[in-house]
C-alpha atoms as a PDB file:
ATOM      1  CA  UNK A   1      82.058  62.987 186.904  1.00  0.00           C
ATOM      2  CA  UNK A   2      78.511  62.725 186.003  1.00  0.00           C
ATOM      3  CA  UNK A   3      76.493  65.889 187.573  1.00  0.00           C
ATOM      4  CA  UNK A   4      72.487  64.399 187.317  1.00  0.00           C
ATOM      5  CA  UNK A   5      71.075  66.851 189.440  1.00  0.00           C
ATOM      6  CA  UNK A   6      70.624  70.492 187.986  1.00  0.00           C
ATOM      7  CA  UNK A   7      69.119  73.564 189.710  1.00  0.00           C
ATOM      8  CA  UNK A   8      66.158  74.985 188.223  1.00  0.00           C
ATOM      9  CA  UNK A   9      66.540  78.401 188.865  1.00  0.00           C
ATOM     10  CA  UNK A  10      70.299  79.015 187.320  1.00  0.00           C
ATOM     11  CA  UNK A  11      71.231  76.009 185.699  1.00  0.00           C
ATOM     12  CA  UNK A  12      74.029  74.452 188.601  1.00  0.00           C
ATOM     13  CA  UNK A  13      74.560  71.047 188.337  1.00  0.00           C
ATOM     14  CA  UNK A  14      75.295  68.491 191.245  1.00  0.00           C
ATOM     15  CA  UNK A  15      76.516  65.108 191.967  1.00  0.00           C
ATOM     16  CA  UNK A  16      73.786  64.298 194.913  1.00  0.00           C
ATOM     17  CA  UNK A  17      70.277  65.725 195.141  1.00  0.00           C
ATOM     18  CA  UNK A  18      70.724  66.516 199.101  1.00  0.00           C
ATOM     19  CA  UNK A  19      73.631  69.153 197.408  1.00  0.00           C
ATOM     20  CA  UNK A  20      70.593  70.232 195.032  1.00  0.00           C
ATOM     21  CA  UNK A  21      68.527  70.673 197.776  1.00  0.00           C
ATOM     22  CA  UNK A  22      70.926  72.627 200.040  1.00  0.00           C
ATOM     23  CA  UNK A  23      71.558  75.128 196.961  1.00  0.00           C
ATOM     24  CA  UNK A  24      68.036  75.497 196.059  1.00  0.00           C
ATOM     25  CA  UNK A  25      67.748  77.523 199.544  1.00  0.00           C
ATOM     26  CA  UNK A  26      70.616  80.394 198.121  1.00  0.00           C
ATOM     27  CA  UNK A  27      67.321  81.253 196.348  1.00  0.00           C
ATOM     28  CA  UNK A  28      64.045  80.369 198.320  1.00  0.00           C
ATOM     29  CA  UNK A  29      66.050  82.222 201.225  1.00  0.00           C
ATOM     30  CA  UNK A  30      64.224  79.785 203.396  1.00  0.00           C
ATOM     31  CA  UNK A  31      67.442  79.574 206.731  1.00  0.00           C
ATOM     32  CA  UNK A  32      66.193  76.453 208.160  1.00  0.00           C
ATOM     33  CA  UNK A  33      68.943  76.507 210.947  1.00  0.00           C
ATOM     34  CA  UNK A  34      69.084  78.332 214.060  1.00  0.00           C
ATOM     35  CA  UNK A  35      70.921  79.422 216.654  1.00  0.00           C
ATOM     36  CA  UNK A  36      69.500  78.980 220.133  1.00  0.00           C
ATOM     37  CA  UNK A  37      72.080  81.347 221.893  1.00  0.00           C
ATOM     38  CA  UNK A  38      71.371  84.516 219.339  1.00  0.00           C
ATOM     39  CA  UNK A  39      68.789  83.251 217.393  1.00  0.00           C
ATOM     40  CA  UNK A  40      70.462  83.521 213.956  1.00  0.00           C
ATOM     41  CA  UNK A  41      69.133  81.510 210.867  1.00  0.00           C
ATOM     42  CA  UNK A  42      71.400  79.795 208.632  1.00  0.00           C
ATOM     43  CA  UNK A  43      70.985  77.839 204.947  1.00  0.00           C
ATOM     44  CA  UNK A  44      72.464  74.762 206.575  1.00  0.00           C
ATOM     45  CA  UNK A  45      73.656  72.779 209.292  1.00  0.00           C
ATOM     46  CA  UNK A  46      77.125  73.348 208.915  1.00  0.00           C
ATOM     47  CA  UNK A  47      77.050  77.053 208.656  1.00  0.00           C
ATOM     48  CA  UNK A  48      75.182  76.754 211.989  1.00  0.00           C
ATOM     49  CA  UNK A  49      77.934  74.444 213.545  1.00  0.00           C
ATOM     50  CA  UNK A  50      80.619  77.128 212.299  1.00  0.00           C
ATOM     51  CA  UNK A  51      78.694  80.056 213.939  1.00  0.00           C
ATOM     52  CA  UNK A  52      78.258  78.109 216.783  1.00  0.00           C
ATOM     53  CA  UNK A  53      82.045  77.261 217.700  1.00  0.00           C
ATOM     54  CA  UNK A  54      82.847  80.762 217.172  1.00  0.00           C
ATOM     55  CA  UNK A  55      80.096  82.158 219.677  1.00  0.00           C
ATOM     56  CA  UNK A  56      80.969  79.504 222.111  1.00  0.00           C
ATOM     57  CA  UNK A  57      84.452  78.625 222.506  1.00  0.00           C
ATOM     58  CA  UNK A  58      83.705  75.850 224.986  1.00  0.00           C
ATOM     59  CA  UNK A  59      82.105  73.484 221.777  1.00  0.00           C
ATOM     60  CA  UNK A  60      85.942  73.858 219.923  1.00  0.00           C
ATOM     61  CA  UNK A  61      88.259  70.981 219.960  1.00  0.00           C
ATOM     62  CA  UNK A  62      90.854  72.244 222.514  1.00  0.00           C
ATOM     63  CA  UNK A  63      93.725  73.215 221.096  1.00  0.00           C
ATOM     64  CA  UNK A  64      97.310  71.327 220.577  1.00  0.00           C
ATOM     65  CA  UNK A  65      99.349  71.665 223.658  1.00  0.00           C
ATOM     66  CA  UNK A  66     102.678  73.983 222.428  1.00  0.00           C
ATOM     67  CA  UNK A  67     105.795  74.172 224.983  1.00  0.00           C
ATOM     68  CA  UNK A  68     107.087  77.406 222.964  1.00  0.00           C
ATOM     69  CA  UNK A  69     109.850  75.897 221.889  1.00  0.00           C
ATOM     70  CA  UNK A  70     111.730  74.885 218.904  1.00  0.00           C
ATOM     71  CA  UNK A  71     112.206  71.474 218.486  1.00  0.00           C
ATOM     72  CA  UNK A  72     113.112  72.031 214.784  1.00  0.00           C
ATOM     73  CA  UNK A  73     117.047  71.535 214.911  1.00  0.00           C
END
């Protein structure tokens, strides 16, 4: 597909401009994401959702309920 949008800095080309803009921070370094439990800055908003699950095990999905058996046969 057609790839309109192309970094400046090395040439990378994307499909939307908000994909542009979220690359263009690997090299501004500008984290605009943070963490308010640790304070830790991230290059976007998904990053930050990641980090955040994993910190605080309370914002996962629970888990599937498993009897520990094998219904396979």
């Amino acid at each position: 597909g057609e790839r309109p949008y192309c970094c400046d800095q090395c040439g990378k080309q994307f499909t939307q401009l908000n994909a542009l803009q979220r690359h263009h921070r690997i090299h501004t370094g500008e984290k605009p994401f943070m963490c308010n439990a640790c304070g830790r800055t991230f290059t976007d908003k998904s990053t930050l959702r990641r980090h955040t699950s994993v910190r605080d095990p309370s914002s996962r999905p629970p888990a599937p309920h498993t009897s520990g058996r094998h219904t396979g046969d």
